[in-house]
C-alpha atoms as a PDB file:
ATOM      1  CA  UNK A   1    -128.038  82.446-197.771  1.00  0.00           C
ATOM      2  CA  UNK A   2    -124.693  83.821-198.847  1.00  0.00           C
ATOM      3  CA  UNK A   3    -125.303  86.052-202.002  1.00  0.00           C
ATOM      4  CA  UNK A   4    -123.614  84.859-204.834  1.00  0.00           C
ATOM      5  CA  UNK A   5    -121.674  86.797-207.675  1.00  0.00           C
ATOM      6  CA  UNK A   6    -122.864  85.287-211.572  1.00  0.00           C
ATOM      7  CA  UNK A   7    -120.899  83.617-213.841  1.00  0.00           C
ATOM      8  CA  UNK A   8    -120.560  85.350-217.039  1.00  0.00           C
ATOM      9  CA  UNK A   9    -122.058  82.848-219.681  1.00  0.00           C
ATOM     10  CA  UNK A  10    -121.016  84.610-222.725  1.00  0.00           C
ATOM     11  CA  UNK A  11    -117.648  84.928-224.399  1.00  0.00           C
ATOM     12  CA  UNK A  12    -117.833  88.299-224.445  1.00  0.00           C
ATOM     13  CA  UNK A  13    -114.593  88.833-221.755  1.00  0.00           C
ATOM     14  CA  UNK A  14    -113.031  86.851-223.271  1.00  0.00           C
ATOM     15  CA  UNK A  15    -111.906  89.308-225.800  1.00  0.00           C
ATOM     16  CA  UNK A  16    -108.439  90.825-225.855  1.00  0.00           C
ATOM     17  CA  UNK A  17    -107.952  94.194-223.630  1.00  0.00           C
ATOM     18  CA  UNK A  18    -111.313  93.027-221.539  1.00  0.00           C
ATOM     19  CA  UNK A  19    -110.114  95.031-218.067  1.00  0.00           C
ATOM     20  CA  UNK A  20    -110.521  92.879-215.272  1.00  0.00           C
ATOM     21  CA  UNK A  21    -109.715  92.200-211.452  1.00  0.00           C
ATOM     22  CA  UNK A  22    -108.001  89.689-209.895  1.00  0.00           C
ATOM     23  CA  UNK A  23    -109.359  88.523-206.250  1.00  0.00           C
ATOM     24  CA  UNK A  24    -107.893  86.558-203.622  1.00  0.00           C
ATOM     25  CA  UNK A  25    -105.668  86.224-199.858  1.00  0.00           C
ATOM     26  CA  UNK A  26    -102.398  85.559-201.903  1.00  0.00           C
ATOM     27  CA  UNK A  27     -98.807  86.347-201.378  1.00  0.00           C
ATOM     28  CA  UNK A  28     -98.412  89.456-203.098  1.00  0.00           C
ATOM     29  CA  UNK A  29     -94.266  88.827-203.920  1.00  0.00           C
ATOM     30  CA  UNK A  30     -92.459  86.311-204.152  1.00  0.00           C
ATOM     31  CA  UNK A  31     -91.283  84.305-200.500  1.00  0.00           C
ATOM     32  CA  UNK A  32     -93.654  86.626-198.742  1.00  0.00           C
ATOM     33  CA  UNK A  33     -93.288  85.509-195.497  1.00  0.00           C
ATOM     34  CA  UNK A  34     -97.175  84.289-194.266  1.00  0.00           C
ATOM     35  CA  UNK A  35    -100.481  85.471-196.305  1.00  0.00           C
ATOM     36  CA  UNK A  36    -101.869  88.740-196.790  1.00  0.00           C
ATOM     37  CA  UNK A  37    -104.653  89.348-194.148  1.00  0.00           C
ATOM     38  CA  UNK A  38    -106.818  91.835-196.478  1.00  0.00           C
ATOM     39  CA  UNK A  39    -108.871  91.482-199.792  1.00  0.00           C
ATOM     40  CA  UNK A  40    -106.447  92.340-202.496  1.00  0.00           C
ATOM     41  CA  UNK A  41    -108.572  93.314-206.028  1.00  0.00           C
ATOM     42  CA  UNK A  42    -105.829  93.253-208.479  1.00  0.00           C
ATOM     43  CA  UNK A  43    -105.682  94.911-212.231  1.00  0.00           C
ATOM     44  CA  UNK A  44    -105.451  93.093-214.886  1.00  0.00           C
ATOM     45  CA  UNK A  45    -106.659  92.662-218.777  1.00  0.00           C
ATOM     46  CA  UNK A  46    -107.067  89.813-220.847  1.00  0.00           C
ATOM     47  CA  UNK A  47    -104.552  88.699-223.219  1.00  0.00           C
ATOM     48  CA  UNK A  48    -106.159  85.977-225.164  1.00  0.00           C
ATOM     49  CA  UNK A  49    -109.031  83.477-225.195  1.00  0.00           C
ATOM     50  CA  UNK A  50    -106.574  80.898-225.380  1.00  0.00           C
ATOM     51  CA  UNK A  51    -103.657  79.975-223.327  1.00  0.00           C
ATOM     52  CA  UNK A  52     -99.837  78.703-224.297  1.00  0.00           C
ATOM     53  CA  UNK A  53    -102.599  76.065-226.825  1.00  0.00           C
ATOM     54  CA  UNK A  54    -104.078  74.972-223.581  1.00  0.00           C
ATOM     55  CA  UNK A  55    -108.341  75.406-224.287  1.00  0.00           C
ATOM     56  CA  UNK A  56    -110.435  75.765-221.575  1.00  0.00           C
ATOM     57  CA  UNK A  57    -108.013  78.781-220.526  1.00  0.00           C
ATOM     58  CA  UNK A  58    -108.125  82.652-220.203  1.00  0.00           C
ATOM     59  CA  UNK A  59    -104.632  84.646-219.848  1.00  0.00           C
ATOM     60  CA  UNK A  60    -104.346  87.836-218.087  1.00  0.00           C
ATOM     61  CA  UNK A  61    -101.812  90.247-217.400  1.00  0.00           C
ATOM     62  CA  UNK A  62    -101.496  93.571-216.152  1.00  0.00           C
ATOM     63  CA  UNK A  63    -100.270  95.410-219.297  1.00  0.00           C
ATOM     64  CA  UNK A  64     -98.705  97.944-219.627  1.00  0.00           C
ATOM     65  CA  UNK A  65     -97.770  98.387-216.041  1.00  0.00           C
ATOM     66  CA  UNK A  66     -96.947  94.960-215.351  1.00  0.00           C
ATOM     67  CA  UNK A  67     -97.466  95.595-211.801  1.00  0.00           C
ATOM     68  CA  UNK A  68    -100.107  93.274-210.753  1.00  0.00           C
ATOM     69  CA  UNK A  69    -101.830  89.589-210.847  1.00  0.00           C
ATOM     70  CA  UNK A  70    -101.942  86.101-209.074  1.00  0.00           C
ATOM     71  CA  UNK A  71     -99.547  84.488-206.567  1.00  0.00           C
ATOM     72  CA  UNK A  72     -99.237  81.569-204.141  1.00  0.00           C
ATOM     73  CA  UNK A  73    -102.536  81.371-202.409  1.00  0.00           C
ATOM     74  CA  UNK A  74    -104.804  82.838-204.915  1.00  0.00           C
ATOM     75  CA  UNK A  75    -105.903  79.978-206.409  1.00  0.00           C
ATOM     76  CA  UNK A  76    -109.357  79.196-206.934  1.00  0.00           C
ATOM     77  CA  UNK A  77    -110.296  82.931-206.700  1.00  0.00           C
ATOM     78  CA  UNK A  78    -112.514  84.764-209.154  1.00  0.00           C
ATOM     79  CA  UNK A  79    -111.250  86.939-212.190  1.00  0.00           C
ATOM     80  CA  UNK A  80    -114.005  89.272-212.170  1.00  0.00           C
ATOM     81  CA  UNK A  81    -115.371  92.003-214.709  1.00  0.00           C
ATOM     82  CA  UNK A  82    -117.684  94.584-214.835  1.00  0.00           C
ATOM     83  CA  UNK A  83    -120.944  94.374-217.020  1.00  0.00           C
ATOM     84  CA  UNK A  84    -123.337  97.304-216.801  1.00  0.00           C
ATOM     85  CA  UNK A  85    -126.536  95.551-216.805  1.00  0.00           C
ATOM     86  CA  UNK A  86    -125.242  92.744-214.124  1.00  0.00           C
ATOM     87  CA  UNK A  87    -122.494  95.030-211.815  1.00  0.00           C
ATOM     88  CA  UNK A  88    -119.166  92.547-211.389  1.00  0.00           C
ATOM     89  CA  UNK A  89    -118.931  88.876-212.888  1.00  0.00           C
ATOM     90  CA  UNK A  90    -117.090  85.953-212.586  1.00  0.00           C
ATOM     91  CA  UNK A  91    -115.348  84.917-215.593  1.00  0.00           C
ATOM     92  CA  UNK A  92    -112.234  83.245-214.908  1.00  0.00           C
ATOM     93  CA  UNK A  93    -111.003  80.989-211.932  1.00  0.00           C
ATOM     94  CA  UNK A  94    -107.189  81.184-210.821  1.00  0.00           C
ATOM     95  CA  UNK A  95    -105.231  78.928-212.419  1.00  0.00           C
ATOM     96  CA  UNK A  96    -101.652  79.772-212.330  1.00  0.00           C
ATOM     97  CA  UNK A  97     -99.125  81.493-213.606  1.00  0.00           C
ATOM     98  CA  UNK A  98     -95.541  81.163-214.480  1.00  0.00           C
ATOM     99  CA  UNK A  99     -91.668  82.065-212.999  1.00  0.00           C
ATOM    100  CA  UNK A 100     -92.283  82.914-208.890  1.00  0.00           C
ATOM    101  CA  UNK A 101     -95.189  85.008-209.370  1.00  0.00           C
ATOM    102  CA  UNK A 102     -94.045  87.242-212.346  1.00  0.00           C
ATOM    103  CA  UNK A 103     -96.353  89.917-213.165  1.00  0.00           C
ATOM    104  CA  UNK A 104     -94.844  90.123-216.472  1.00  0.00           C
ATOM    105  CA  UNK A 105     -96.217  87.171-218.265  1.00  0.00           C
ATOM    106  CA  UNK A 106     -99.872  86.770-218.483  1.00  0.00           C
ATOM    107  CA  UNK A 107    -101.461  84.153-215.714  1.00  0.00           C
ATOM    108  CA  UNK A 108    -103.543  80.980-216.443  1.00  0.00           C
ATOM    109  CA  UNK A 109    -107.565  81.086-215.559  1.00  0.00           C
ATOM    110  CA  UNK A 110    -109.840  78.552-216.074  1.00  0.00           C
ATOM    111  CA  UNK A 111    -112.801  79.901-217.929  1.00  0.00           C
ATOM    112  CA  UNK A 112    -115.425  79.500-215.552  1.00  0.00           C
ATOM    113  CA  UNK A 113    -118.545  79.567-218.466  1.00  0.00           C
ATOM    114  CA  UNK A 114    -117.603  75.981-219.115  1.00  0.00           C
ATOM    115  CA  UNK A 115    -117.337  75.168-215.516  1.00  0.00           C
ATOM    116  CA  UNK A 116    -120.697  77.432-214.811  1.00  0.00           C
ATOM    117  CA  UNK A 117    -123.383  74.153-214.335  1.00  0.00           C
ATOM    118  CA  UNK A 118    -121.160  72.227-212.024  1.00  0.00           C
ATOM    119  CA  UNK A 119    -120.367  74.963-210.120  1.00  0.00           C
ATOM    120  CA  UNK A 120    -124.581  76.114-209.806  1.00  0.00           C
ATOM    121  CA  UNK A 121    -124.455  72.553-209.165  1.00  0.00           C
ATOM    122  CA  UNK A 122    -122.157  72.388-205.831  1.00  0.00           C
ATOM    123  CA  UNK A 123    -123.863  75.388-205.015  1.00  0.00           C
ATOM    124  CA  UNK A 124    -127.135  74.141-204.524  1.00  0.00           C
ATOM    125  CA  UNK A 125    -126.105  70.655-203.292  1.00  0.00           C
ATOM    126  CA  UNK A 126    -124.285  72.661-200.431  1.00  0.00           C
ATOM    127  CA  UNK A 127    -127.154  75.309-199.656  1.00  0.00           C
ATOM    128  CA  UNK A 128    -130.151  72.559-199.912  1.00  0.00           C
ATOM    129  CA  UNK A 129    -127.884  70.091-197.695  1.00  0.00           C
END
């Protein structure tokens, strides 16, 4: 059995200036040719519960630096902080973002509390099967 990381059931990173990290094989620019082989854990904070009006949504972006976040190939991947009672969560699933992979607008995560029983769901359905 392949250890899995919890969801985060509270709303508690969802609040703004949360620091979190960005996971996933992505492009990390813009017409990168191919996919970055490694891991990349990008930087990132939360920037509101809500999203351009969209619920359901979690924006992030890696202020003040602007230097990191998502990119072609990341979706799907985990937006992950750290709790001190649990070690790293899952709060947030890649989305999107906006303009060729800026890093200086916030990008799009699905929050993954209101996701968290379907997903326990798959989980077992796919382990037990």
């Amino acid at each position: 059995t392949v250890p899995s990381i919890p969801i985060a059931k509270s709303q508690r990173f969802l609040r703004l200036g949360t620091s979190a990290r960005i996971a996933g094989w992505g492009m990390t620019y813009f017409e990168q040719e191919g996919f970055t082989r490694a891991l990349v854990w990008a930087k990132t904070k939360v920037d509101g519960a809500r999203c351009e009006g969209l619920w359901g949504r979690v924006c992030a972006v890696d202020f003040p630096k602007f230097k990191a976040g998502a990119c072609f190939g990341d979706s799907g991947g985990p937006l992950f902080a750290h709790d001190p009672k649990r070690g790293w969560v899952e709060f947030g699933i890649v989305e999107g973002g906006f303009d060729k992979c800026t890093t200086r607008r916030p990008q799009l995560f699905t929050r993954a509390d209101l996701l968290s029983k379907w997903i326990e769901g798959r989980i077992a359905a796919i382990e037990g099967g």
